[in-house]
Protein backbone atom coordinates (compact mmCIF):
# COMPACT_ATOMS: atom_id res chain seq x y z
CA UNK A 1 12.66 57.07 -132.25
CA UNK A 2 10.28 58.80 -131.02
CA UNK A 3 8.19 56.09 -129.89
CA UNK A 4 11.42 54.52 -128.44
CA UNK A 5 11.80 57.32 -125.84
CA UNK A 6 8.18 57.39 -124.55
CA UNK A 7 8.64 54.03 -123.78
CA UNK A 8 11.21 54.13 -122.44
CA UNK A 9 10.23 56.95 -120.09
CA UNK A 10 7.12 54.57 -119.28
CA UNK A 11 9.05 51.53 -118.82
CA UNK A 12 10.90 53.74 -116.01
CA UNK A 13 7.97 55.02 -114.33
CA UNK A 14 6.67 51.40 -113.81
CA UNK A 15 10.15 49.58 -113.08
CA UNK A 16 9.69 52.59 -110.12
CA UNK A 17 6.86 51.16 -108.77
CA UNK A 18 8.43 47.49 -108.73
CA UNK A 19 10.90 49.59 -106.65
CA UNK A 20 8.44 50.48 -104.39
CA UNK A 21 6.69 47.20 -104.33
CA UNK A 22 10.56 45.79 -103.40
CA UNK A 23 10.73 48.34 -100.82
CA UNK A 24 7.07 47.43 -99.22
CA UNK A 25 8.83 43.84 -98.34
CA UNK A 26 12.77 44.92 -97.70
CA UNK A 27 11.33 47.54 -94.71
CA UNK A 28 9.06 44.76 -93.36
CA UNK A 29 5.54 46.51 -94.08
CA UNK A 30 4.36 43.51 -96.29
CA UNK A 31 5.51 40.24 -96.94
CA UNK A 32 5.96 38.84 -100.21
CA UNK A 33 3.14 36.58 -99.91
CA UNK A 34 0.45 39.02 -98.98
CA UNK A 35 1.47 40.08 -102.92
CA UNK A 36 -1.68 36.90 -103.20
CA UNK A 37 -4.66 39.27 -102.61
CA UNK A 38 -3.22 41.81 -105.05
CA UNK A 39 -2.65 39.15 -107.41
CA UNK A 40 -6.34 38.16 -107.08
CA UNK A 41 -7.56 41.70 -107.16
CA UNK A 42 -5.63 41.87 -110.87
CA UNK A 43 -6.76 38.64 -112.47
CA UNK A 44 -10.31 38.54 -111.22
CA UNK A 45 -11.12 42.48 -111.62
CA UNK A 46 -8.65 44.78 -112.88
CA UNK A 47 -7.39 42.28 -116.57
CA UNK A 48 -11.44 41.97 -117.30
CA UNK A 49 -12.48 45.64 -116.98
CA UNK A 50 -9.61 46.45 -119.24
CA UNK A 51 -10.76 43.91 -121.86
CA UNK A 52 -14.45 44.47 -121.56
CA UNK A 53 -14.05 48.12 -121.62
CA UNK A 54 -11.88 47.82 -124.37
CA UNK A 55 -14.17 46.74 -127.19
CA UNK A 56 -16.58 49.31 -126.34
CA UNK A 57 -16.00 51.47 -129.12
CA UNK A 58 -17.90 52.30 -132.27
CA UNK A 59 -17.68 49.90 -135.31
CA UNK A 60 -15.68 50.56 -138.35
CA UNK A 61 -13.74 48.45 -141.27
CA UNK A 62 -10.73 49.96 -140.28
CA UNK A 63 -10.95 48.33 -136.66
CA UNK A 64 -12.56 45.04 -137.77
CA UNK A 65 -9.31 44.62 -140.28
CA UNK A 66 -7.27 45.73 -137.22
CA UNK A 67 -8.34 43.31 -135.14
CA UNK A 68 -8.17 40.24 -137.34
CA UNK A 69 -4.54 41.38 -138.31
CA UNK A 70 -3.67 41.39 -134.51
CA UNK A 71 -5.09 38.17 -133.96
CA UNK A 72 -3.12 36.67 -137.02
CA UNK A 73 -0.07 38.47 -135.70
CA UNK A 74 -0.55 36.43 -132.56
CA UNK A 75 -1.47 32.82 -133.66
CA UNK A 76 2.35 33.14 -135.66
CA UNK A 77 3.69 34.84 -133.19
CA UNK A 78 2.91 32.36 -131.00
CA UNK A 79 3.84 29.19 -132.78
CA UNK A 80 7.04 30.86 -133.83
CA UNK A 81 7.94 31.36 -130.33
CA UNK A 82 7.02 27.71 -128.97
CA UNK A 83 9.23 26.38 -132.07
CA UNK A 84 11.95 28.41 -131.09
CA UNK A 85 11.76 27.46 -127.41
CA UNK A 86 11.97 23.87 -128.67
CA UNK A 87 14.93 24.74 -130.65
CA UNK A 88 16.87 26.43 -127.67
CA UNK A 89 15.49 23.82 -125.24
CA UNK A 90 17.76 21.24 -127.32
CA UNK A 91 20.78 23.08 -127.63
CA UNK A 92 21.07 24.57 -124.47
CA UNK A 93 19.57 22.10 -122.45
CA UNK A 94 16.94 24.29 -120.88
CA UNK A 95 14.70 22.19 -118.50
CA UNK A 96 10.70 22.79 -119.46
CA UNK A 97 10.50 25.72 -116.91
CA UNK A 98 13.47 27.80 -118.91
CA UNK A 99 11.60 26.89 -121.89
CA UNK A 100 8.26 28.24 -120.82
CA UNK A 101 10.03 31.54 -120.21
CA UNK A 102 11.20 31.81 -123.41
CA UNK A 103 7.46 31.26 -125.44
CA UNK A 104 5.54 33.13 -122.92
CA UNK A 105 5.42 36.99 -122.25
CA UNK A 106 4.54 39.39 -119.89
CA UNK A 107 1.77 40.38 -122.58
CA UNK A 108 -1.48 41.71 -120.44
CA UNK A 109 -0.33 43.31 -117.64
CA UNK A 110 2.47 45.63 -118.69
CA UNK A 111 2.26 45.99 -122.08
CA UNK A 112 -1.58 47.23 -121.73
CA UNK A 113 -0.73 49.72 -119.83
CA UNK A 114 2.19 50.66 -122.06
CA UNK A 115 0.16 51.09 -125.21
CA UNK A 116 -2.52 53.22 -123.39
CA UNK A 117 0.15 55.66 -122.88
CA UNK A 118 1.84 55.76 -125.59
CA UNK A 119 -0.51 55.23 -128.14
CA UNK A 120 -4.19 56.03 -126.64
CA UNK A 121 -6.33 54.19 -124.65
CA UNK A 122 -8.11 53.40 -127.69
CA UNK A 123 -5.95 51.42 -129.40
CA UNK A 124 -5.62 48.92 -126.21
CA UNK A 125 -8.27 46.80 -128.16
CA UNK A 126 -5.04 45.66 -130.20
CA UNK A 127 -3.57 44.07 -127.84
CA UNK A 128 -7.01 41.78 -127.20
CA UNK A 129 -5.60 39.53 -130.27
CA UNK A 130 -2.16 38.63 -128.31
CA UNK A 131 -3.60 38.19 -125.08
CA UNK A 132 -6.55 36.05 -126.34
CA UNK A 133 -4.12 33.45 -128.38
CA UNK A 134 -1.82 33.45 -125.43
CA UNK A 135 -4.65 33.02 -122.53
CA UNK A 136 -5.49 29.81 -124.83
CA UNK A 137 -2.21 28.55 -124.71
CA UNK A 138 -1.66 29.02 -121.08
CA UNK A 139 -4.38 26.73 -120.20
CA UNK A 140 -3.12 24.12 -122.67
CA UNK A 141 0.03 24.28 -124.03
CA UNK A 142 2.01 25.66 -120.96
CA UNK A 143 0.07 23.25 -118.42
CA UNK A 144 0.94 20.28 -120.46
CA UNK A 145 4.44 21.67 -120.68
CA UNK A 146 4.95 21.98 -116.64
CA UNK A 147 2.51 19.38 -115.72
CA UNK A 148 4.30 16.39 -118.61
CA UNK A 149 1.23 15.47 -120.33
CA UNK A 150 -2.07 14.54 -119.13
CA UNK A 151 -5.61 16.44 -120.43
CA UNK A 152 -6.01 19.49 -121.03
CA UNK A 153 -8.58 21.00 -118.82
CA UNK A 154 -11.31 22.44 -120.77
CA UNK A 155 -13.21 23.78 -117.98
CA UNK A 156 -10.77 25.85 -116.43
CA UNK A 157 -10.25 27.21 -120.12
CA UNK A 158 -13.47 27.84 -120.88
CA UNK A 159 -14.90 29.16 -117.29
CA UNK A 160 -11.50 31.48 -116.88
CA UNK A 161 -12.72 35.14 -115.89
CA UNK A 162 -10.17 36.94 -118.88
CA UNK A 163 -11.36 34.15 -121.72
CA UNK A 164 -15.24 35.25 -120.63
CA UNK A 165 -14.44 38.88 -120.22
CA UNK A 166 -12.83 38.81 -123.59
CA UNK A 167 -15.81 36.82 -125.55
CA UNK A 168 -18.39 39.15 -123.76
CA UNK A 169 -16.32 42.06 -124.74
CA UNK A 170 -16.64 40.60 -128.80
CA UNK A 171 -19.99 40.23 -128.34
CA UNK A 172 -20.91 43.47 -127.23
CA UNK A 173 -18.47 44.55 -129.85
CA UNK A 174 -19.81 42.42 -132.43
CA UNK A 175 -23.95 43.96 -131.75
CA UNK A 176 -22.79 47.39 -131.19
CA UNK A 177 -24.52 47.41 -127.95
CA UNK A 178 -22.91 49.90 -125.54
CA UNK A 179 -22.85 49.72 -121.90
CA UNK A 180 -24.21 52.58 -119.54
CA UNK A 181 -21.88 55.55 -119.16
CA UNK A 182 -21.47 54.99 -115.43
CA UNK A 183 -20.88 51.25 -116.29
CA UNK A 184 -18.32 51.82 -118.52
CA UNK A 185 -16.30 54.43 -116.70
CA UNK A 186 -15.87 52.26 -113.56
CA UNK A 187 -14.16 49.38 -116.13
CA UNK A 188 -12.21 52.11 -117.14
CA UNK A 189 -11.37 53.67 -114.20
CA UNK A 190 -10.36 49.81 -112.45
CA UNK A 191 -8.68 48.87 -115.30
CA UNK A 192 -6.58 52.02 -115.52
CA UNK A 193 -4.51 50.29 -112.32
CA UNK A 194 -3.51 47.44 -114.07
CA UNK A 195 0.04 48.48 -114.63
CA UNK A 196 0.50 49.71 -111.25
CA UNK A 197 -1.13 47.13 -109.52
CA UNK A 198 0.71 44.24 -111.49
CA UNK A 199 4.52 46.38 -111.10
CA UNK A 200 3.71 46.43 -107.40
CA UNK A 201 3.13 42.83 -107.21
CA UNK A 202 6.38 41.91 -109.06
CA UNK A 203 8.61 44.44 -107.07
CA UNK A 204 7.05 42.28 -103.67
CA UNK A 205 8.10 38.79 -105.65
CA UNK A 206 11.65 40.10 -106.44
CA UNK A 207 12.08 41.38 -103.11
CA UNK A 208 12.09 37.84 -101.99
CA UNK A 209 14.58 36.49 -104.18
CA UNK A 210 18.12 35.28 -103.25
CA UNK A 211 19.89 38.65 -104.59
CA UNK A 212 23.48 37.16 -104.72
CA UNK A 213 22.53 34.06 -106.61
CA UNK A 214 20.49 35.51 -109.18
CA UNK A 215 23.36 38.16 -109.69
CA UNK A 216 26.29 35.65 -110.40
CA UNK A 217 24.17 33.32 -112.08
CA UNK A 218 25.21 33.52 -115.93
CA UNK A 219 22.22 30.79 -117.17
CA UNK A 220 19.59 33.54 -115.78
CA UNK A 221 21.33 35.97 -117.96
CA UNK A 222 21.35 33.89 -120.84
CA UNK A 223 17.92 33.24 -120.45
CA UNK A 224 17.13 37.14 -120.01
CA UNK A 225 19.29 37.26 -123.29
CA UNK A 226 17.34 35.06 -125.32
CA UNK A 227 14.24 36.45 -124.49
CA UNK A 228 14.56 39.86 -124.42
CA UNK A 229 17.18 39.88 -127.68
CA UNK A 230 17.52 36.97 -129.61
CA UNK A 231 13.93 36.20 -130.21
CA UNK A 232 12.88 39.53 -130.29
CA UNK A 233 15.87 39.90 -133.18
CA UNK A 234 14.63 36.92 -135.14
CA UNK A 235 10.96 38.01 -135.43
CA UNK A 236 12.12 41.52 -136.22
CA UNK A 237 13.83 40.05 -139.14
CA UNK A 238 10.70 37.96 -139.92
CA UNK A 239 9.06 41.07 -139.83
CA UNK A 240 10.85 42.95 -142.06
CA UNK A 241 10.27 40.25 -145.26
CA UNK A 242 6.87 39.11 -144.17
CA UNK A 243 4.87 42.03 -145.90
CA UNK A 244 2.54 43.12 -143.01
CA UNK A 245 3.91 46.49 -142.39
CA UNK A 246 3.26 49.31 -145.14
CA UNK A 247 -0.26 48.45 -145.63
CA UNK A 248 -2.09 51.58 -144.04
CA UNK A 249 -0.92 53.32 -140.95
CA UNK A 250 -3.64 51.72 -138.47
CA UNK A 251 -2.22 48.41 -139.48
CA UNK A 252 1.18 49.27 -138.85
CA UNK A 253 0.59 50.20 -135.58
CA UNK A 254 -1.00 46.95 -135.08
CA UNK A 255 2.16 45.07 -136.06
CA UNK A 256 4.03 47.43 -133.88
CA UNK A 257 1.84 46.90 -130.99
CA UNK A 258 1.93 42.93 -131.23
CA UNK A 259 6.05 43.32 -131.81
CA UNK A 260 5.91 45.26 -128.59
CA UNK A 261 4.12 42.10 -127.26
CA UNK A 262 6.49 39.46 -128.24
CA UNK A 263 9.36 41.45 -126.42
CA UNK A 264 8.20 41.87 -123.23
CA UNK A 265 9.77 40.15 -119.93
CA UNK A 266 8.59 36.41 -118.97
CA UNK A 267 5.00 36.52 -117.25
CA UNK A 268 4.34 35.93 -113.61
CA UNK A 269 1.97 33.34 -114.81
CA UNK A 270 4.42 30.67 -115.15
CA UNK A 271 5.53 31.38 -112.04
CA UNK A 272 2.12 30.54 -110.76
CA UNK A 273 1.76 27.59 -112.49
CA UNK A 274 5.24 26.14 -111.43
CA UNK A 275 4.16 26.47 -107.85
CA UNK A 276 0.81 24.24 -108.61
CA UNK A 277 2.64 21.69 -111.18
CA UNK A 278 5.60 21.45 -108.31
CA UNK A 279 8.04 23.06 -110.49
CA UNK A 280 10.91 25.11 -108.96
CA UNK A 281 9.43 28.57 -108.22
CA UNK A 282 11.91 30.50 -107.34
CA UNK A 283 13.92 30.10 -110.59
CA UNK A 284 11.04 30.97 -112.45
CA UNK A 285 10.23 33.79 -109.76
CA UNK A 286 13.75 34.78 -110.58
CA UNK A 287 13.81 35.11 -114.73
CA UNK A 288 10.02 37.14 -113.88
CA UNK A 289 12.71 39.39 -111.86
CA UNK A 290 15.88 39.82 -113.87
CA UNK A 291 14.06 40.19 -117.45
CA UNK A 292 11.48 42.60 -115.93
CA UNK A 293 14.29 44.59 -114.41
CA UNK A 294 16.80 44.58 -117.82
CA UNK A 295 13.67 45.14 -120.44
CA UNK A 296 13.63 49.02 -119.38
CA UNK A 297 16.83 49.13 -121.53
CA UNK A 298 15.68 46.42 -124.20
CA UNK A 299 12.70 46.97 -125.13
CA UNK A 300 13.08 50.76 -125.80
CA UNK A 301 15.80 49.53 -127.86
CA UNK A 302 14.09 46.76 -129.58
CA UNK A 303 11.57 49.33 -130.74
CA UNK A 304 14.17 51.45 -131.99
CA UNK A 305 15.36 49.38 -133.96
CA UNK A 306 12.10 47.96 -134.99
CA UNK A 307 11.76 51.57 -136.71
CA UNK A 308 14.92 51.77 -138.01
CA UNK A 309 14.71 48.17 -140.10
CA UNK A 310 11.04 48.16 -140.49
């Protein structure tokens, strides 16, 4: 429970600043497309000092057995979450948009910040395993999903800033080699916005939403539902029967953190992507906005729970 509250007291503090960010737009000092540079600023700088700085940390069996956990956790995860968008794709007749929505999560930028706080900046390396699997799958699986087919486009996979900054990050890892002190505190010290920065950028998004229609409209809630509850529920009952949590404490903290993962609000990313693959933005924009928004109240509760059953 405890756990619960300090995220949810987190959760707050950042759905603040997409309050300010909303505010920025609504009293005409930005507009919500000048949220772009900040955007840029975020992928290109702030995501790969967190990841790089991440993995600078001693060696031990205890981390290494971490680490492979998480990224097992993830690869599952993952194709647990794509079945089960399949699944509610077909019975609810979700167009591939609503579907993307459903497998992907808002996995780097918010809940990095949110296990730095909670749990220590040192155990954001945990979190590298998610992000990794799901990176990969943006680039192939969600493109061919928006785009309806076609190749997948290796280059942009393999020359994308996060992929690198993650490899270089296991490599350094990997050979123990440590960068200078001054070197590592500015990745630490630009990566430390990432929370901020990305909770700014979705406060100027939702500000430019149609407020009434995404109020009355009950598929956006269903949507948020699914997400932020249903899934959530049926991997917690995975969970529970799989045999991954009461191994050692580290590890189930690791199972905990990649949970936390799974049941975070759709990503801005597809959002992105619908605007190149000539998808319909704004409803996308708009499921970014109400399941950001509602998972102060679910995810606290998810976690809750999570402790309760678990």
């Amino acid at each position: 429970m405890e756990i619960a509250l300090l995220l949810a007291g987190k959760i707050t503090e950042l759905t603040l600043i997409v309050l300010m960010g909303v505010a920025l737009v609504k009293f005409k000092l930005l507009k919500s497309e000048q949220s772009y540079p900040l955007s840029v600023i975020s992928l290109y700088l702030i995501s790969p000092s967190v990841m790089i700085h991440a993995f600078q940390i001693d060696y031990t069996p205890d981390i290494a057995s971490g680490l492979w956990l998480s990224l097992q956790l993830a690869v599952l995860f993952h194709i647990l979450l794509i079945i089960l968008g399949r699944i509610l794709k077909h019975f609810f007749k979700f167009d591939t948009l609503e579907q993307a929505t459903l497998v992907y999560t808002n996995s780097g930028n918010l809940i990095i910040p949110l296990v730095a706080s909670i749990f220590g900046p040192e155990w954001v390396i945990y979190t590298s395993g998610f992000i990794v699997v799901q990176m990969l799958l943006f680039w192939t699986h969600l493109r061919l999903l928006l785009n309806g087919g076609g190749r997948l486009s290796w280059k942009n996979l393999l020359t994308n800033v996060n992929i690198l900054a993650m490899l270089f990050g296991v490599l350094l890892f990997t050979f123990q080699i440590k960068l200078p002190t001054v070197v590592d505190g500015t990745l630490a010290t630009v990566g430390s916005m990432i929370g901020p920065m990305a909770m700014l950028v979705a406060g100027m998004l939702i500000a430019s939403l149609p407020l009434k229609s995404v109020i009355f409209s009950k598929r956006l809630y269903l949507i948020a539902f699914m997400r932020l509850i249903l899934i959530p529920l049926l991997l917690l009952l995975l969970l529970k029967f799989s045999g991954f949590t009461g191994q050692s404490s580290l590890l189930d903290t690791v199972v905990l953190i990649s949970f936390l993962a799974t049941i975070a609000p759709s990503p801005a990313t597809v959002t992105q992507m619908a605007v190149v693959y000539g998808k319909d933005a704004q409803k996308s924009s708009s499921i970014y906005g109400v399941t950001t928004l509602l998972c102060i109240v679910t995810m606290p509760l998810m976690i809750a729970l999570y402790q309760w059953v678990v």
